[in-house]
Protein backbone atom coordinates (compact mmCIF):
# COMPACT_ATOMS: atom_id res chain seq x y z
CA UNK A 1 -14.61 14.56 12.36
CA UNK A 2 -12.46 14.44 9.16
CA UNK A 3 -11.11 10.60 9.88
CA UNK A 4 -12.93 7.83 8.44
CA UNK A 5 -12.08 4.38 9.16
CA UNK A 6 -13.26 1.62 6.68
CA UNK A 7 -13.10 -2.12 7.54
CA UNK A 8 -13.29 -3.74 4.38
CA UNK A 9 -11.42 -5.81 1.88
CA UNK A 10 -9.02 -3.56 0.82
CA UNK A 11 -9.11 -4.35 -2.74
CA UNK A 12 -12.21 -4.65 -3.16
CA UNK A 13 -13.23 -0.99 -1.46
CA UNK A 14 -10.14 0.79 -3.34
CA UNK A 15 -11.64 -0.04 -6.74
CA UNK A 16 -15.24 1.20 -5.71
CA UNK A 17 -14.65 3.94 -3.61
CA UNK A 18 -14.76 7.38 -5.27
CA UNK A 19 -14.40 10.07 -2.51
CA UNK A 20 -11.02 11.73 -2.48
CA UNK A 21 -8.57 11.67 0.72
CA UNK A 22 -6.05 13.61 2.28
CA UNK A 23 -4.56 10.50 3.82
CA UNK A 24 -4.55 7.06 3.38
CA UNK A 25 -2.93 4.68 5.57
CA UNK A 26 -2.40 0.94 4.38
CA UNK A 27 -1.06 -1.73 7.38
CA UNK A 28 -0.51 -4.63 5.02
CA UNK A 29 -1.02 -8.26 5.98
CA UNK A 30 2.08 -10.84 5.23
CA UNK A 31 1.04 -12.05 1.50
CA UNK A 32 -0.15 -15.76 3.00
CA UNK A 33 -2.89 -16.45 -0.33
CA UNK A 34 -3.80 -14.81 -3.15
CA UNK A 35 -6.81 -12.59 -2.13
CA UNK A 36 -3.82 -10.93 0.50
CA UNK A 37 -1.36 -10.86 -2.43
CA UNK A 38 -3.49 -8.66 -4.48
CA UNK A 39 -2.52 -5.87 -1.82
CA UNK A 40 0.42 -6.09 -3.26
CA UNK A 41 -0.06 -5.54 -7.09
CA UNK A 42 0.18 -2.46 -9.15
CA UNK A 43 -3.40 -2.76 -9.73
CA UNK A 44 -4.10 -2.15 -6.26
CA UNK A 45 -1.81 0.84 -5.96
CA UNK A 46 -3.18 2.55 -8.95
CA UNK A 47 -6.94 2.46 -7.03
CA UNK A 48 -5.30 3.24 -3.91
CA UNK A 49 -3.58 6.60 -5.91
CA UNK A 50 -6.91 7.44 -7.63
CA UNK A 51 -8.20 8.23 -4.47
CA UNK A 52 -5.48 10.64 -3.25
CA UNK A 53 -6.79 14.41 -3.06
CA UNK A 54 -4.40 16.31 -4.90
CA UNK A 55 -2.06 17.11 -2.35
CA UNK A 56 -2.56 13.61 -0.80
CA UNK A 57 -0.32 11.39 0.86
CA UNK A 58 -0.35 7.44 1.32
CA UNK A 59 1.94 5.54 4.14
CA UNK A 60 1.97 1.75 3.97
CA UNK A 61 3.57 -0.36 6.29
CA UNK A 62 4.97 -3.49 4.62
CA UNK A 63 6.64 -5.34 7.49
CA UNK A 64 8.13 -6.90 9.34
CA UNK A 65 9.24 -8.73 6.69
CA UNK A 66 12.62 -7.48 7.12
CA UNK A 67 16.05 -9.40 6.09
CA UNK A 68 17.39 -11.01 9.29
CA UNK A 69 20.38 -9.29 11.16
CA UNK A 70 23.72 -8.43 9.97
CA UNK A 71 22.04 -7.50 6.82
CA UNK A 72 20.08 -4.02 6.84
CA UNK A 73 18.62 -4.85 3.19
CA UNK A 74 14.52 -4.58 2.84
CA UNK A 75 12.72 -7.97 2.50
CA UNK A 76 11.28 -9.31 -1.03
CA UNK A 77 8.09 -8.42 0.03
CA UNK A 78 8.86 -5.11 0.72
CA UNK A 79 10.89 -4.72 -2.44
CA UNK A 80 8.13 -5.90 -4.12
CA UNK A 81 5.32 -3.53 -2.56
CA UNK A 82 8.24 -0.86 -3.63
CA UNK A 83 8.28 -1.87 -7.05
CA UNK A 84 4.67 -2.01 -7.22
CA UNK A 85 4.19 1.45 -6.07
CA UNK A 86 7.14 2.68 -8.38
CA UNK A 87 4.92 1.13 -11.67
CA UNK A 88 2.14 3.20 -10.13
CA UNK A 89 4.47 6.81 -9.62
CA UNK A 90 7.62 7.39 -8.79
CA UNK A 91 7.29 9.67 -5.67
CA UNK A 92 7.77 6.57 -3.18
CA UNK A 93 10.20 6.11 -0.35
CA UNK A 94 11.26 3.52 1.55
CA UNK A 95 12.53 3.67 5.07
């Protein structure tokens, strides 16, 4: 009874919404235009943040846009959702 589910465009429904959450969970498309790469700004992270009850937590997945094998590095996208979210605050983690 406490999950709610919202199928929406993402940036659009982070800047309107206004009821506070426990958890947020963001599964992010691969950036392919510019109404997907706006899930990627600081703009979008700062909505996404205002929404966070106070002991809130968000998890985004950002892949697979992983470097290819040997190299165990994140992708540019990812680096880039991590820098984004870092502008925003600076309790993020990768992994």
């Amino acid at each position: 009874p406490r999950v709610q589910v919202h199928l929406a465009d993402a940036f659009t429904w982070v800047r309107s919404a206004e009821a506070k959450y426990d958890l947020i969970l963001i599964d992010l498309p691969s950036p392919k235009n510019l109404a997907l790469a706006r899930l990627f700004s600081a703009e979008f992270y700062q909505a996404v943040f205002s929404l966070l009850a106070d002991d809130g937590f968000v998890a985004i997945q950002a892949g697979p846009y992983y470097a290819p094998p040997p190299s165990r590095d994140v992708s540019a996208i990812t680096a880039g959702v991590l820098r984004a979210v870092h502008s925003v605050t600076p309790h993020a983690w990768s992994y």
